[in-house]
Protein backbone atom coordinates (compact mmCIF):
# COMPACT_ATOMS: atom_id res chain seq x y z
CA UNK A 1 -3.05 -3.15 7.97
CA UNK A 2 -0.72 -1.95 11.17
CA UNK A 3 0.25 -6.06 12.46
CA UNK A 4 2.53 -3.72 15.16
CA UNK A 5 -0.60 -2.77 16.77
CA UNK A 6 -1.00 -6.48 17.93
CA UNK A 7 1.48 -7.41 21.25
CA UNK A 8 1.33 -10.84 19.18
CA UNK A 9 0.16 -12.47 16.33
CA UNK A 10 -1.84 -16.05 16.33
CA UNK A 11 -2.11 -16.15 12.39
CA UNK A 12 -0.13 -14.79 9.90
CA UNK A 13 -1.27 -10.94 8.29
CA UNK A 14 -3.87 -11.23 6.27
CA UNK A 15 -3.31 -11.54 2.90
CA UNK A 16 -5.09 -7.99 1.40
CA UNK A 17 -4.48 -5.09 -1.63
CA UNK A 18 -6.52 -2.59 -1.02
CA UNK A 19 -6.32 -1.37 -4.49
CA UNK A 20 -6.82 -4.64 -5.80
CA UNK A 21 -9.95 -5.16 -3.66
CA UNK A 22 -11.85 -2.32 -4.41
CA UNK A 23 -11.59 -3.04 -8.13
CA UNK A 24 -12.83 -6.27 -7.68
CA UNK A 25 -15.85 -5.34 -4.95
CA UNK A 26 -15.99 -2.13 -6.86
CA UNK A 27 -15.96 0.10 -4.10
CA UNK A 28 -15.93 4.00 -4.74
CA UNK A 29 -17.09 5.23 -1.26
CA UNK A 30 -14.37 4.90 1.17
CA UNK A 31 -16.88 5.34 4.36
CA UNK A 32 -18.39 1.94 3.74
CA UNK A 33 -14.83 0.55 5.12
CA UNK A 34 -13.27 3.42 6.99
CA UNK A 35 -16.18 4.49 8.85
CA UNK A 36 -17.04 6.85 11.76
CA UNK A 37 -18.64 6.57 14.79
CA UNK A 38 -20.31 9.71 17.21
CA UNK A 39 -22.10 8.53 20.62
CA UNK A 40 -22.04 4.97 19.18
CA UNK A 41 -23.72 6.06 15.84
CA UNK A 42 -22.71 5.58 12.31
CA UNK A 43 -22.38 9.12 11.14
CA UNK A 44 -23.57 8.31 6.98
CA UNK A 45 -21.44 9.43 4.21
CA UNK A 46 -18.24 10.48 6.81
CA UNK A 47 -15.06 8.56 6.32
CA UNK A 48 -11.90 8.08 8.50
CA UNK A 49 -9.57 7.18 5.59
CA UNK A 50 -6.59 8.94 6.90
CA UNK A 51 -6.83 7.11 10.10
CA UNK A 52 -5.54 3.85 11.20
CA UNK A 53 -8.54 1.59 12.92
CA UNK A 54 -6.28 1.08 15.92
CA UNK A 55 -6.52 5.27 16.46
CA UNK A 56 -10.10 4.67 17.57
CA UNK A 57 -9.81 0.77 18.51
CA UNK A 58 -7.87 -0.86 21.62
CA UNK A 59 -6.95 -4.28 21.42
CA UNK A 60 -9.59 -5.17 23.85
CA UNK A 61 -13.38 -3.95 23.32
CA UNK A 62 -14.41 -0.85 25.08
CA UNK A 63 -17.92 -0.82 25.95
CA UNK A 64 -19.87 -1.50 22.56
CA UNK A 65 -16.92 -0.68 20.54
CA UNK A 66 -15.02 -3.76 19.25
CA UNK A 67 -11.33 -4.14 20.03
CA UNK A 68 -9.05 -4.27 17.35
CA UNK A 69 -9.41 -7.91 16.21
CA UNK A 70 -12.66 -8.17 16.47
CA UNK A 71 -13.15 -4.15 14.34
CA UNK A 72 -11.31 -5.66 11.58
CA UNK A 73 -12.96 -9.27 11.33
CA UNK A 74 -16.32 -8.13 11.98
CA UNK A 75 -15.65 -5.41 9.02
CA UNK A 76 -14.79 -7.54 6.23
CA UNK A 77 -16.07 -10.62 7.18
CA UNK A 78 -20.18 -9.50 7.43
CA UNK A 79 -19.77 -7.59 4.01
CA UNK A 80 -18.28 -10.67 2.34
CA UNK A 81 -21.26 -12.91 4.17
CA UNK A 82 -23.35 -9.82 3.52
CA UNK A 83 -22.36 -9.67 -0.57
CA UNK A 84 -21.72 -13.90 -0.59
CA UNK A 85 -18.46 -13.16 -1.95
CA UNK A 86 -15.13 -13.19 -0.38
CA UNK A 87 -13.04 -15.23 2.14
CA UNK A 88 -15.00 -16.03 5.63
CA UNK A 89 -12.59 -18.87 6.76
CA UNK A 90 -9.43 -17.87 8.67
CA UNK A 91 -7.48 -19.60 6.45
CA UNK A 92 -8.22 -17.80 3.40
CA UNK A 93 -6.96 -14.72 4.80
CA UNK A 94 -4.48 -15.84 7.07
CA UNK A 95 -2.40 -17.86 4.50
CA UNK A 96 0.21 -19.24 5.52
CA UNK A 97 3.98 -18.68 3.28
């Protein structure tokens, strides 16, 4: 995750291996993470992999498009409620050193 996308940071980075994640979820289609968007539609089966979420999201929402914060906590967080597995609470991703 790009943390120098943020002016400043209220938690610490979240603690995440991508590898290691997608073994455990067992993920195989990229798109369900790094998706795409056309006229505010989810355009199925297209992925944006070799883009950075802040290339498409500001740090504060444009129209119906989340800002940055909110793209990557809305992302993981309704999947893990979604699959009840995972880390909701800040502080399970946020840890602290």
């Amino acid at each position: 995750m790009k943390v120098d996308a943020f002016e400043k940071l209220e938690r610490p980075i979240s603690a995440f291996d991508h590898d290691d994640h997608n073994d455990k979820a067992a993920l195989e289609d990229c798109s369900v993470c790094h998706h795409v968007y056309e006229d505010g539609k989810l355009v199925e089966g297209e992925s944006s992999e070799d883009q950075a979420c802040a290339d498409c999201h500001t740090l504060k929402a444009q129209g119906s498009q989340p800002g940055l914060m909110m793209a990557y906590h809305r992302q993981c967080k309704s999947c893990h409620i979604e699959s009840k597995k995972g880390p909701v609470a800040c502080g399970e991703c946020h840890v602290k050193k």
